[in-house]
N, C-alpha and C. Protein backbone atom coordinates (compact mmCIF):
# COMPACT_ATOMS: atom_id res chain seq x y z
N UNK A 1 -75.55 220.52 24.41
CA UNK A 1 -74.85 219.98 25.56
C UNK A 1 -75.17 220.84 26.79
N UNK A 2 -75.62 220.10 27.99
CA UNK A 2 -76.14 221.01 29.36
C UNK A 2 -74.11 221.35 30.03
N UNK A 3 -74.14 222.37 30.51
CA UNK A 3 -73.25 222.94 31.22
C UNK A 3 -73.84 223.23 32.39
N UNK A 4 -72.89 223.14 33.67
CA UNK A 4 -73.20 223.42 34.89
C UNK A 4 -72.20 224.37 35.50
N UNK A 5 -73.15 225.15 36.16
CA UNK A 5 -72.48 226.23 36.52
C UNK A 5 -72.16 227.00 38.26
N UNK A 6 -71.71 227.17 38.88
CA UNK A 6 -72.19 227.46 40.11
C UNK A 6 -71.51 229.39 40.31
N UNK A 7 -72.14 229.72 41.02
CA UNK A 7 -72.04 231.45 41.32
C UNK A 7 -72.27 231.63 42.94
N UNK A 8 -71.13 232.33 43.32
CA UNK A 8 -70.47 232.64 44.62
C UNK A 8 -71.34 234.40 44.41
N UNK A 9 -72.70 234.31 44.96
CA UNK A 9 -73.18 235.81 45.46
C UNK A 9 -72.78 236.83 46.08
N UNK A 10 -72.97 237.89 46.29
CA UNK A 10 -72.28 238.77 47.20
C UNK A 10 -73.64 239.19 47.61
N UNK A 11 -73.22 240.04 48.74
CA UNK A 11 -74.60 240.75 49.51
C UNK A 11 -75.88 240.08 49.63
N UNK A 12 -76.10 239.03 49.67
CA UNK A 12 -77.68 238.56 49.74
C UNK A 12 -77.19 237.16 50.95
N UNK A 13 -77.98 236.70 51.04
CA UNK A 13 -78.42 235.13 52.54
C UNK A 13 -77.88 234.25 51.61
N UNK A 14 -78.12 233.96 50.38
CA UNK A 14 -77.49 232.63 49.59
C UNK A 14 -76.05 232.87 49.58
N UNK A 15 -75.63 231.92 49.68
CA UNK A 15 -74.15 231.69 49.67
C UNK A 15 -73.59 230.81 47.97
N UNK A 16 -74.67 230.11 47.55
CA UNK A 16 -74.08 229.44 46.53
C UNK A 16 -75.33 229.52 45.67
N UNK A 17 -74.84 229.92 44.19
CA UNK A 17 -76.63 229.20 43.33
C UNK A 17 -75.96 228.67 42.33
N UNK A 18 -76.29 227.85 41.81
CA UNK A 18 -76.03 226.60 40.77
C UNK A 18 -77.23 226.42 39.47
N UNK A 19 -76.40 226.12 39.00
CA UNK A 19 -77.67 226.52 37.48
C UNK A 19 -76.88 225.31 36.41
N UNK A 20 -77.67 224.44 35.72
CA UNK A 20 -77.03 224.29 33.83
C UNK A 20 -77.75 225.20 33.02
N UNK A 21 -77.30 225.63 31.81
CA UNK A 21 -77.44 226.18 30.41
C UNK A 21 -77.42 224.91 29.52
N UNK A 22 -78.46 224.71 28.68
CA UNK A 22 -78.73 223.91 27.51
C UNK A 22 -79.64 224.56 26.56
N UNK A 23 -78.88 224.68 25.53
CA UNK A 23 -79.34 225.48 24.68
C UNK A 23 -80.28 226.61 24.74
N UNK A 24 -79.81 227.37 25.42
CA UNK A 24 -79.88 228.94 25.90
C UNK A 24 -80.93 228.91 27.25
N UNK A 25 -81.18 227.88 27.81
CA UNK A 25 -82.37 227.67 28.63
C UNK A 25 -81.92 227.24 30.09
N UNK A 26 -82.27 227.31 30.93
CA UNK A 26 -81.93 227.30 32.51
C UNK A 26 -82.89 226.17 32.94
N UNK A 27 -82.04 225.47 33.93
CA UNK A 27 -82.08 224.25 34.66
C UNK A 27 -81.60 223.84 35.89
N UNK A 28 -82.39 223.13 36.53
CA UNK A 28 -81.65 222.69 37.98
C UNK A 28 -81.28 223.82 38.45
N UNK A 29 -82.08 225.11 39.15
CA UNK A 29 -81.48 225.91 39.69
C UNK A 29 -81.46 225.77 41.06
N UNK A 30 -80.56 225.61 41.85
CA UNK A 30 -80.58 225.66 43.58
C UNK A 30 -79.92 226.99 44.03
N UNK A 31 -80.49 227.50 45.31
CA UNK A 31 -80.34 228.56 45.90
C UNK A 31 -79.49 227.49 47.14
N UNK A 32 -78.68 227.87 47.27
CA UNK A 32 -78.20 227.50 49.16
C UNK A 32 -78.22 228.84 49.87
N UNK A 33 -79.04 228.68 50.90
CA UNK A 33 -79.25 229.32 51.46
C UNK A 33 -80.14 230.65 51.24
N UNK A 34 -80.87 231.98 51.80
CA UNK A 34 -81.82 232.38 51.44
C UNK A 34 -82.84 232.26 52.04
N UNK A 35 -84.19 233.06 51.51
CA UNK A 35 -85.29 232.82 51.94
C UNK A 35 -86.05 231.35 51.51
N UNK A 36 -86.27 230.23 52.12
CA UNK A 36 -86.52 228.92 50.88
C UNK A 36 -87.84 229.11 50.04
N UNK A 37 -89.09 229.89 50.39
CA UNK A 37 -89.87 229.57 50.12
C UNK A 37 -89.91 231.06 48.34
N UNK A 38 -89.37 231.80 48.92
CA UNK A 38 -88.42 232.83 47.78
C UNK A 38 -87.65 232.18 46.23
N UNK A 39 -86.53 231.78 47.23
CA UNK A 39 -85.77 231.32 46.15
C UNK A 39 -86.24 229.43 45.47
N UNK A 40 -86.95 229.13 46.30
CA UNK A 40 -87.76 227.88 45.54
C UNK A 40 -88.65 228.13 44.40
N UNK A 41 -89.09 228.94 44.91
CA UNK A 41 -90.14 229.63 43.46
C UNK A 41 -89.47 230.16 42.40
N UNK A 42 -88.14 230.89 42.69
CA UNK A 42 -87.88 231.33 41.42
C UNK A 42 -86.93 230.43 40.29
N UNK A 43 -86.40 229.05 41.36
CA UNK A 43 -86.26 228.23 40.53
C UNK A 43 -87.21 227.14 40.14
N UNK A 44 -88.53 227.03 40.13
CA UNK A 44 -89.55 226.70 39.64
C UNK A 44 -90.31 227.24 38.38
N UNK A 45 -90.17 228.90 38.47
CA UNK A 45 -90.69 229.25 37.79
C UNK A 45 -89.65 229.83 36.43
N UNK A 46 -88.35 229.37 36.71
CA UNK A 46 -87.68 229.43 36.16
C UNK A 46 -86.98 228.33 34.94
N UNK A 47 -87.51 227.10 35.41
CA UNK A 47 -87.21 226.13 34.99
C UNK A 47 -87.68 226.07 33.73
N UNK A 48 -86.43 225.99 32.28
CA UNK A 48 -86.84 225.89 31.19
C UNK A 48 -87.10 227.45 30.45
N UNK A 49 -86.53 227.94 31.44
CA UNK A 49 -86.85 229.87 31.02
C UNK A 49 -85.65 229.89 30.26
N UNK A 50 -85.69 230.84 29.02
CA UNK A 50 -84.63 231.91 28.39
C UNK A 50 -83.72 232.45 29.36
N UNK A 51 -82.34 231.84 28.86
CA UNK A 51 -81.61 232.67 30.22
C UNK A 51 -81.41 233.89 29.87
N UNK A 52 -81.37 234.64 28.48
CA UNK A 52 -80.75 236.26 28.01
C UNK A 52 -82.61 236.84 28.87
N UNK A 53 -83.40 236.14 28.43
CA UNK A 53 -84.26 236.94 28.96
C UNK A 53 -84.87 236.83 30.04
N UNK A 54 -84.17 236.06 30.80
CA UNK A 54 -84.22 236.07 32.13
C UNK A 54 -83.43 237.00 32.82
N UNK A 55 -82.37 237.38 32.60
CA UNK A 55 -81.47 238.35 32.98
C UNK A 55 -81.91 239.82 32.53
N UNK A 56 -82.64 239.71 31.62
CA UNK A 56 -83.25 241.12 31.27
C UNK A 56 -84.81 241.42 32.33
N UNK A 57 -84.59 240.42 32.86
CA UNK A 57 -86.19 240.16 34.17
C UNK A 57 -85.57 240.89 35.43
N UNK A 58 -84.59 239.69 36.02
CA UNK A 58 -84.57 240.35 37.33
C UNK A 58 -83.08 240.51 37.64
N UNK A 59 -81.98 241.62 36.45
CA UNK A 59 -80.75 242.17 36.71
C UNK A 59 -81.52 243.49 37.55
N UNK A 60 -80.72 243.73 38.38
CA UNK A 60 -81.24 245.01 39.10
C UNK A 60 -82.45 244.98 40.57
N UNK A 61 -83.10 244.08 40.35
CA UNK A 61 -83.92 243.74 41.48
C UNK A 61 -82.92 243.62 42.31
N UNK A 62 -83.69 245.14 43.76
CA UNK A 62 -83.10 244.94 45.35
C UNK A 62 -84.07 244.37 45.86
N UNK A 63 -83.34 244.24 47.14
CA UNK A 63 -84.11 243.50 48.26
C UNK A 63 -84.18 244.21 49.04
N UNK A 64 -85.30 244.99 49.57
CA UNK A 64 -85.24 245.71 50.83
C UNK A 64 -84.15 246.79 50.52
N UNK A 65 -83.26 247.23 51.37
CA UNK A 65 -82.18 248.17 51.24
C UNK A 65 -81.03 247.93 50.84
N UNK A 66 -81.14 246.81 50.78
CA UNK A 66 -79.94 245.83 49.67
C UNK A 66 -80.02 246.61 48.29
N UNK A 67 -78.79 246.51 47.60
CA UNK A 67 -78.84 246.99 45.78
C UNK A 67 -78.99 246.17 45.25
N UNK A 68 -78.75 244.53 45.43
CA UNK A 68 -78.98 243.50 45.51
C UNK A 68 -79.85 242.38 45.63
N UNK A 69 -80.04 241.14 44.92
CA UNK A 69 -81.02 240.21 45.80
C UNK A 69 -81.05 239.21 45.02
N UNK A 70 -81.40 237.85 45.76
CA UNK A 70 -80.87 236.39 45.18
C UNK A 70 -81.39 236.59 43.47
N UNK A 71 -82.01 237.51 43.18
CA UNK A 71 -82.48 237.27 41.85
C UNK A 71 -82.05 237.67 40.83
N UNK A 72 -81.60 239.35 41.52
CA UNK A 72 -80.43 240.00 40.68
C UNK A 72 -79.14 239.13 40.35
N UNK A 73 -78.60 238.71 41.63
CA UNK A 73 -77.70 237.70 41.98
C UNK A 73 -77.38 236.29 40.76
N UNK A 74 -78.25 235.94 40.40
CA UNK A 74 -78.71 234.77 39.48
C UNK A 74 -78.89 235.25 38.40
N UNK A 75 -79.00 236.52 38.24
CA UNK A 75 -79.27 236.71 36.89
C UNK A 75 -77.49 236.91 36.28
N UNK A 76 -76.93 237.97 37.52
CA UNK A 76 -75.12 238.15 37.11
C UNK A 76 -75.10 237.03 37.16
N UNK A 77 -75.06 235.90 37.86
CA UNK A 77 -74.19 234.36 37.40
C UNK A 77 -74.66 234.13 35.76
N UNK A 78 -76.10 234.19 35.82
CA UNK A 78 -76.50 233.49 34.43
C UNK A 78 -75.48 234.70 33.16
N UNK A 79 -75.86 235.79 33.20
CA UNK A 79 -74.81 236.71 32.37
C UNK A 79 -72.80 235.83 32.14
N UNK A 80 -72.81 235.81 33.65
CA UNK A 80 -71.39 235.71 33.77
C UNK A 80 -70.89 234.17 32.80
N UNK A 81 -72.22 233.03 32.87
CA UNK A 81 -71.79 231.87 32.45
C UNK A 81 -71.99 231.87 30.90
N UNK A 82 -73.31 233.09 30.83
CA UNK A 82 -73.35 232.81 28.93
C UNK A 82 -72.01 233.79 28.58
N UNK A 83 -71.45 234.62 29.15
CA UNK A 83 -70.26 235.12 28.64
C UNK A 83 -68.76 234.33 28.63
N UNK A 84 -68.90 233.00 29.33
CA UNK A 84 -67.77 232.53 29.35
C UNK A 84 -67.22 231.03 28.36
C-alpha cells in the first residue's frame, strides 16, 4: 500500500517536500520551493530508490554554510515517515 507523506523543512528555501513510501521505495517526490533545477533532479533520480538507503546517502549533506540542505532535509522526512 503507497502512503503519502509531506515534511515541513527547517533551514533550507523549500518550504514543503512530499513523498509516498510503497514498499520501502520512494515516489512522487516534490520539493516546493528551492533551487528547481537541484531539487528536480533529486526527485528524478530518486524515483523508485530505497528509502533506508537513501537516507544513509544524503542525511548530513550541508549546503554551503547551512548544516542543512533540501537533501539532508528529505532524507529526516523519509526517516521520520518510515518511523511512524
Amino acid at each position: 500500500m503507497r502512503r503519502h507523506f509531506e515534511f515541513t523543512p527547517e533551514m533550507v528555501c523549500a518550504q514543503l517536500i512530499s513523498f509516498d513510501i510503497e514498499d520501502g521505495k520512494l515516489y512522487d517526490i516534490h520539493f516546493f520551493g528551492g533551487c528547481p533545477g537541484n531539487t528536480a533532479a533529486i526527485a528524478k533520480l530518486l524515483e523508485g530508490a530505497d528509502a533506508k538507503k537513501t537516507i544513509a546517502i544524503l542525511k548530513g549533506n550541508p549546503c554551503g554554510r547551512r548544516p542543512t540542505s533540501c537533501a539532508d532535509q528529505l532524507a529526516i522526512g523519509i526517516e521520520q515517515a518510515l518511523a511512524s
